[in-house]
Structure formats: C-alpha cells, structure tokens
Protein backbone atom coordinates (compact mmCIF):
# COMPACT_ATOMS: atom_id res chain seq x y z
CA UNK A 1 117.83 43.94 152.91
CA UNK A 2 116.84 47.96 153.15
CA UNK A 3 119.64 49.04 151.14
CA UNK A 4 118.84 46.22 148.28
CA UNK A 5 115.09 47.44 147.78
CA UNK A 6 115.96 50.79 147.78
CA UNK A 7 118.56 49.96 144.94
CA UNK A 8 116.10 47.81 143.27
CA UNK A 9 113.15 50.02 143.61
CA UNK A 10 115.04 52.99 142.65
CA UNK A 11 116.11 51.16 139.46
CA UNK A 12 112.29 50.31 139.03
CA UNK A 13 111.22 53.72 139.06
CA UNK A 14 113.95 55.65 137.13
CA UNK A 15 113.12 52.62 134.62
CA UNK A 16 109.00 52.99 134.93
CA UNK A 17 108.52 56.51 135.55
CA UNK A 18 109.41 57.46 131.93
CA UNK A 19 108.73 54.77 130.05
CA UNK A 20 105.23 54.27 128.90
CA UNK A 21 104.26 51.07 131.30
CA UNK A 22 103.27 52.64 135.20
CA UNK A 23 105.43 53.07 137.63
CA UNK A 24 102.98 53.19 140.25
CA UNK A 25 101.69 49.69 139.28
CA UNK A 26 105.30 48.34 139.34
CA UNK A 27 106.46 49.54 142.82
CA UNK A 28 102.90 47.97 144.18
CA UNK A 29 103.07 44.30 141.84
CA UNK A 30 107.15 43.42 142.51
CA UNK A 31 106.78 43.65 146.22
CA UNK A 32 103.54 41.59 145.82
CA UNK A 33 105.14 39.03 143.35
CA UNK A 34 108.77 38.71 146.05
CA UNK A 35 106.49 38.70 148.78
CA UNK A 36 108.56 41.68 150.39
CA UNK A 37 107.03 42.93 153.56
CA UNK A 38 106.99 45.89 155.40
CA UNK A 39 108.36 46.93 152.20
CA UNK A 40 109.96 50.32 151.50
CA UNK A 41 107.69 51.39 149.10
CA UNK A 42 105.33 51.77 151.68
CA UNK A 43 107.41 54.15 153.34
CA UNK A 44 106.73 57.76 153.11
CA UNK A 45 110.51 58.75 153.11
CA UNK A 46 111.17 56.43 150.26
CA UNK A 47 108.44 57.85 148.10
CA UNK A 48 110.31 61.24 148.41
CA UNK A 49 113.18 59.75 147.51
CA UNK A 50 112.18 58.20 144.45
CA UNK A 51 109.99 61.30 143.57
CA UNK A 52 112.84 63.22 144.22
CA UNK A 53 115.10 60.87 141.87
CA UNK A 54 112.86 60.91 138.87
CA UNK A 55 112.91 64.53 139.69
CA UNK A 56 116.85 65.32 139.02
CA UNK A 57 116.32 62.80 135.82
CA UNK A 58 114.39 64.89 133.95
CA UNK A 59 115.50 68.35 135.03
CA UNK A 60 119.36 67.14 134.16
CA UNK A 61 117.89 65.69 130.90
CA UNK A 62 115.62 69.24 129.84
CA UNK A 63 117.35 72.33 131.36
CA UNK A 64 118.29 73.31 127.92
CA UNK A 65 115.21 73.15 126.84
CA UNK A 66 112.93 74.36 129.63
CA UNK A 67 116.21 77.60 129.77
CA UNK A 68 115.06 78.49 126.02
CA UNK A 69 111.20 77.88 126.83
CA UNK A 70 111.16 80.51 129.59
CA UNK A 71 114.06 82.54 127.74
CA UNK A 72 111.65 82.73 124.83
CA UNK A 73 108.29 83.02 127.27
CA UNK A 74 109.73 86.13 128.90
CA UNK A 75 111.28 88.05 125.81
CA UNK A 76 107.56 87.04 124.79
CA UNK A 77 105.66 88.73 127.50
CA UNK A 78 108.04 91.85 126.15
CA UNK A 79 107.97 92.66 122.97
CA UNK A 80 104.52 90.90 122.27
CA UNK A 81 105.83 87.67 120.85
CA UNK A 82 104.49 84.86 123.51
CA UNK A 83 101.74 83.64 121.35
CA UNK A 84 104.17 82.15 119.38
CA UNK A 85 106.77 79.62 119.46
CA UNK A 86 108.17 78.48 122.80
CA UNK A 87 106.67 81.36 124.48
CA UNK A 88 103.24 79.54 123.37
CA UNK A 89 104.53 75.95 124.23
CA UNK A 90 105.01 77.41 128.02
CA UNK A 91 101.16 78.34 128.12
CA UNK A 92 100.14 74.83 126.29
CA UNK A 93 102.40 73.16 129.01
CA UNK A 94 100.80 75.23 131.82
CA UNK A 95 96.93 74.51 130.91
CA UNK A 96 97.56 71.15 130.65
CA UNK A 97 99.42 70.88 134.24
CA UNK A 98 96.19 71.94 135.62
CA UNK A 99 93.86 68.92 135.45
CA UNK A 100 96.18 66.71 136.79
CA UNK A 101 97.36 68.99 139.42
CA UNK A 102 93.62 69.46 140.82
CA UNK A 103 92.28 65.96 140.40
CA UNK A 104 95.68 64.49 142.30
CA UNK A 105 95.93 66.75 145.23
CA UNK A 106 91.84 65.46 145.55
CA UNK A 107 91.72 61.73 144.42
CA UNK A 108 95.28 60.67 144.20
CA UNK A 109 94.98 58.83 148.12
CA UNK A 110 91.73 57.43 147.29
CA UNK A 111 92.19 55.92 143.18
CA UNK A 112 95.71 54.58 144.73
CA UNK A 113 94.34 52.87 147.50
CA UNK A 114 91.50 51.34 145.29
CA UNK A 115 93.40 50.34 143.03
CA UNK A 116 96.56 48.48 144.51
CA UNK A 117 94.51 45.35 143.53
CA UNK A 118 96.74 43.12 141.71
CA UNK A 119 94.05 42.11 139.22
CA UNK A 120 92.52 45.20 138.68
CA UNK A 121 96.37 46.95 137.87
CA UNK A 122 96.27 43.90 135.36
CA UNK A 123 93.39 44.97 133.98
CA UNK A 124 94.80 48.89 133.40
CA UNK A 125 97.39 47.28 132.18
CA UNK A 126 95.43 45.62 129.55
CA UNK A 127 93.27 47.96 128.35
CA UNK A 128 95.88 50.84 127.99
CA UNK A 129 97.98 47.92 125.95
CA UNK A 130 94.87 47.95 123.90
CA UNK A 131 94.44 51.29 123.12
CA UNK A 132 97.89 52.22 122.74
CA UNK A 133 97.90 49.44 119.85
CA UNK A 134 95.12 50.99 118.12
CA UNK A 135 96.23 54.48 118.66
CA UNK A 136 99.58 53.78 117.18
CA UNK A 137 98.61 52.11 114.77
CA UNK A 138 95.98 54.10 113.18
CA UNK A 139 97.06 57.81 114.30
CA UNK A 140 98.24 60.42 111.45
CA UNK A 141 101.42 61.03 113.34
CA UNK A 142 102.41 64.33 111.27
CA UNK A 143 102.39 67.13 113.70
CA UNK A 144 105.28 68.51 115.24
CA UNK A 145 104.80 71.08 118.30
CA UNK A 146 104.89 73.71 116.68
CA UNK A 147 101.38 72.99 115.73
CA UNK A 148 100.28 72.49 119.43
CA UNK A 149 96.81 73.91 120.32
CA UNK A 150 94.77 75.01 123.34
CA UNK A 151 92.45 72.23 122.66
CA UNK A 152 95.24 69.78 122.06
CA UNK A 153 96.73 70.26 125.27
CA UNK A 154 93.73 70.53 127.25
CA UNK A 155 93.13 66.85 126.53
CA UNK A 156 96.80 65.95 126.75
CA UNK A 157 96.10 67.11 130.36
CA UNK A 158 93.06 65.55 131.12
CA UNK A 159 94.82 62.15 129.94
CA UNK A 160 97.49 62.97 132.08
CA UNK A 161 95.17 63.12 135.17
CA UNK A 162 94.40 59.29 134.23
CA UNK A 163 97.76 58.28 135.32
CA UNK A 164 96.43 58.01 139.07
CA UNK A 165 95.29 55.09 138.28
CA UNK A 166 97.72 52.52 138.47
CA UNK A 167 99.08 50.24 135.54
CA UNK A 168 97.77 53.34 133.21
CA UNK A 169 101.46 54.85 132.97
CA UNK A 170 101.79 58.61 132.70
CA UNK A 171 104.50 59.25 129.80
CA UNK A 172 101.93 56.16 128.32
CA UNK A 173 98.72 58.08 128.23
CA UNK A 174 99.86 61.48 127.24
CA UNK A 175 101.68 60.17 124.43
CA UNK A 176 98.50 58.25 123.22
CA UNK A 177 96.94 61.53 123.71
CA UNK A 178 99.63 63.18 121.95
CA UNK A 179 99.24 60.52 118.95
CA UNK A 180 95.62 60.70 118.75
CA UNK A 181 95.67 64.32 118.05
CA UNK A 182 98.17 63.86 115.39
CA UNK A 183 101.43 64.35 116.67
CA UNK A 184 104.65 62.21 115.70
CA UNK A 185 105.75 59.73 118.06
CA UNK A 186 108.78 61.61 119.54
CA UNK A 187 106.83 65.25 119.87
CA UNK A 188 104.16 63.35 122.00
CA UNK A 189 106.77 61.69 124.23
CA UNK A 190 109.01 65.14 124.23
CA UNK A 191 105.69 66.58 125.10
CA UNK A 192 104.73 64.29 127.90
CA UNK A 193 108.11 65.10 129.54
CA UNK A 194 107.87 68.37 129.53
CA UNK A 195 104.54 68.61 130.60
CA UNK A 196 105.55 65.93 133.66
CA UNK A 197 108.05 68.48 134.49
CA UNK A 198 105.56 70.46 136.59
CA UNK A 199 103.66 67.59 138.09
CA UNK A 200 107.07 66.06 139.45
CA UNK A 201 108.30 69.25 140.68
CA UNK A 202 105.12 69.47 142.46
CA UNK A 203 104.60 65.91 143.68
CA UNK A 204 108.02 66.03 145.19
CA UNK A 205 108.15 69.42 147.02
CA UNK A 206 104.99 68.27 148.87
CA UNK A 207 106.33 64.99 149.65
CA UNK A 208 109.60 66.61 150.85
CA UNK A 209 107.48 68.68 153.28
CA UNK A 210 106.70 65.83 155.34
CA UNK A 211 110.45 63.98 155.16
CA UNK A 212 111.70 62.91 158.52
CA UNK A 213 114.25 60.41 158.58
CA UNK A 214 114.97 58.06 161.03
CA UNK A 215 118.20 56.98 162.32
CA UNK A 216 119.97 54.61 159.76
CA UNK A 217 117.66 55.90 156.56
CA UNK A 218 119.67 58.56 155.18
CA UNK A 219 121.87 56.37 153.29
CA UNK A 220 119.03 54.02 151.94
CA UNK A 221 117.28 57.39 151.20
CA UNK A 222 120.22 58.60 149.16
CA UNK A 223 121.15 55.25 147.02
CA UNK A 224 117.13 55.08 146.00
CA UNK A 225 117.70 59.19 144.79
CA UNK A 226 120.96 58.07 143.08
CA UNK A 227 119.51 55.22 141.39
CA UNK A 228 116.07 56.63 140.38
CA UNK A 229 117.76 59.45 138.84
CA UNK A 230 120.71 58.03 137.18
CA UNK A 231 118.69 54.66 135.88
CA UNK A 232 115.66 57.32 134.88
CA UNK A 233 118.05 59.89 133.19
CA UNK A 234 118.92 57.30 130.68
CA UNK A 235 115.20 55.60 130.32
CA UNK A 236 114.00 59.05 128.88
CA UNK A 237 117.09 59.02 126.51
CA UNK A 238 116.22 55.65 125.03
CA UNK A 239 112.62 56.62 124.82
CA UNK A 240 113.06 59.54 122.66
CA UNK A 241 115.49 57.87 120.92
CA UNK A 242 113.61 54.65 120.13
CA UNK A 243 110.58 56.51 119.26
CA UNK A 244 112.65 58.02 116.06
CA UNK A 245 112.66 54.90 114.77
CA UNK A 246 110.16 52.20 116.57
CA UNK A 247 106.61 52.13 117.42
CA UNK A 248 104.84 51.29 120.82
CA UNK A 249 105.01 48.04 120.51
CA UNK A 250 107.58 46.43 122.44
CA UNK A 251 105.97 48.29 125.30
CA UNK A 252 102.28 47.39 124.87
CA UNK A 253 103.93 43.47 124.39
CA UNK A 254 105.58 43.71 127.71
CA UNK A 255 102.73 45.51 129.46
CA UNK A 256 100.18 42.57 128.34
CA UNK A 257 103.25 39.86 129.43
CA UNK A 258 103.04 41.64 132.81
CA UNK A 259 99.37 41.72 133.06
CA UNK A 260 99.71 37.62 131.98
CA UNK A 261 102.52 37.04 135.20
CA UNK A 262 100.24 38.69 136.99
CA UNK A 263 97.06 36.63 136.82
CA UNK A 264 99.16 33.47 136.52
CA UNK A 265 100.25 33.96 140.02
CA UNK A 266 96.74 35.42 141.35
CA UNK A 267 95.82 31.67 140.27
CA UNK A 268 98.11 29.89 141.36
CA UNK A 269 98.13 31.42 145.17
CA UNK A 270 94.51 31.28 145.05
C-alpha cells in the first residue's frame, strides 16, 4: 500500500506541479476523496521526495537555458552588457523570487494548515478558474520576454507568493500574471518555470535538511522521486507545447469539474 501512494502521488505531483491546477490542493483532496489514512503525504520524508522530484523535472527540462542565462549574466557583469538580454532576464527572475521566498519561509505552515479545508480549496479552485477565464480571454498577449520589466516581474512575484494557498496553482497564477501584463501564452508559462526554478531549489534543500528515513522508506522514497520527476518532466513539455496553440481552457474546465467532485462529496458525507 506505501509503495502504491508513493507511485500515485508522485504521478500527482510531477502531473500538478507544472500544470496550472495546484498541486498542493491535489495531494490534500485525493487522499480525502480515497479516504487514505495515515497517508504519505503527510509524511515529511515524502514531501522531500516529491519536492525533490519536481526538482530534477525542471532542471533536466531548462539547463540549456538557465547555462545561457548565467553564461550571458556573467559575460554581462564584464563587459557592461547585463542590462540587456538574458543577463537582464536573470535580475527580472531574481526580484521576483523574492516575495515568494519571504512570505513562504513566514506563512507557508500557517495558509497550508488553514486551508486544507476541502471546501475552501474548492473555492480557490473556483475563483482562480474565474479569473484565469477572463484573463485569457481578454489579455493583449503580444509580448515576448524580451520586453520583461522590473515592474512586470515584481508582480509576477507577488502572484507567485499566492500559490501558498492551496487550489491557487503556482505555474497557474504567474502565468495569469504573465498574461495580464501582456505577455503571450508560452513566454508567461516559460516564465513561470524559470522563475519556479529558484523557489524549488529552495523548498527542497530545506526540506532535505530535515530527511531521516526510516527502515523500509528508502525505496518508497526513491519510486515517488522517480515518478515525480519523470511524470513532471513531460507535464512541462506538454504545457509549453499546448500553449503554442491552445488557450487555458481545458484547465480552468477541469479545475471547476474538480471544485464540482468536490462539493458533491462534501454533501453527500455530510
């Protein structure tokens, strides 16, 4: 039974972490909806290793591009260039890290635990839906990031800090972000994953700070890693991919079917 959740939780987070509907409210509502107890995802180890899963997705999927960013950053800081191009994306990518860096290390604990609510998550679930409608809907969608600003990532990075709350979906809220200040739909999701980049990095060396593992938990531990990375390795792919051609909306339809499940079987345990 410990080996299946991990595989199935690590699928659930390689799948959620990327795409724009919350992994946080996902590994909280399918252990609710199966009933699962003394689940996994209330382990501490487990978190690390899913953490540490997503982590080896997206480095694997953007070492090219975060090798030319700091190639580019560097030669910058040289010969006077890093206001410009990637040198200049680095910067963007480092002020906006810093909202969501602060505000998590202080209210991560506290929004989580508040929030593991079944019917509230619905409710995030909901509204983002909502707004991610509109947004795409409405939005210019013209910039590419070349055109990123200090303003423009400063509120990229406050939305980011938003994604403690769960059912609001990280990649989800900084690509609204990123489409409300008039970027195209795949330079606000390339965006987002660069920019979660730093926040994974960081989420997972603190976690792995505190990893003890019992007897019997390595392998568990390293099938969730294999499957979170693998499963999320390929959800970024698609994303960036479907976002070429497709807008939001197959997400903000199965976010709002989610949120529907969700209340259905508040009711009918109630």
């Amino acid at each position: 039974m410990i080996l299946f959740e991990a595989i199935i939780l690590g699928i659930i987070q390689g799948i959620t972490e990327f795409l724009p509907i919350s992994s946080s409210a996902h590994l909280i509502l399918f252990p609710w909806m199966f009933g699962w107890q003394g689940t996994l995802v209330d382990s501490l180890n487990f978190d690390v290793a899913l953490h540490a899963g997503t982590l080896v997705a997206i480095v694997a999927y953007f070492w090219r591009d975060w090798l030319d960013l700091f190639k580019d950053f560097f030669q910058g800081l040289k010969n006077g260039t890093w206001k410009t191009g990637n040198g200049r994306l680095v910067w963007f990518i480092a002020i906006a890290t810093v909202p969501a860096g602060i505000l998590g290390l202080k209210f991560e604990h506290v929004v989580e635990e508040s929030f593991r609510n079944p019917l509230l998550i619905a409710t995030s679930l909901v509204v983002i839906s909502i707004v991610m409608w509109a947004v795409d809907r409405y939005s210019k969608q013209t910039g590419a990031l070349d055109r990123m600003t200090f303003g423009h990532s400063l509120f990229i990075g406050f939305a980011q800090a938003l994604a403690l709350v769960p059912g609001v979906s990280r990649s989800g809220i900084t690509i609204i972000a990123g489409l409300v200040t008039g970027y195209t739909r795949e330079s606000a999701a390339r965006f987002s994953f660069l920019l979660s980049t730093p926040v994974i990095v960081g989420a997972a060396l603190l976690k792995l700070r505190k990893l003890h593992l019992a007897q019997g938990e390595a392998f568990p531990f390293l099938v969730g890693v294999a499957f979170s990375a693998v499963v999320g390795y390929v959800s970024i792919k698609f994303l960036l991919q479907y976002l070429n051609r497709h807008s939001l909306n197959l997400f903000v339809g199965y976010r709002i079917a989610l949120a529907a499940i969700v209340v259905l079987l508040w009711a009918m345990r109630g």
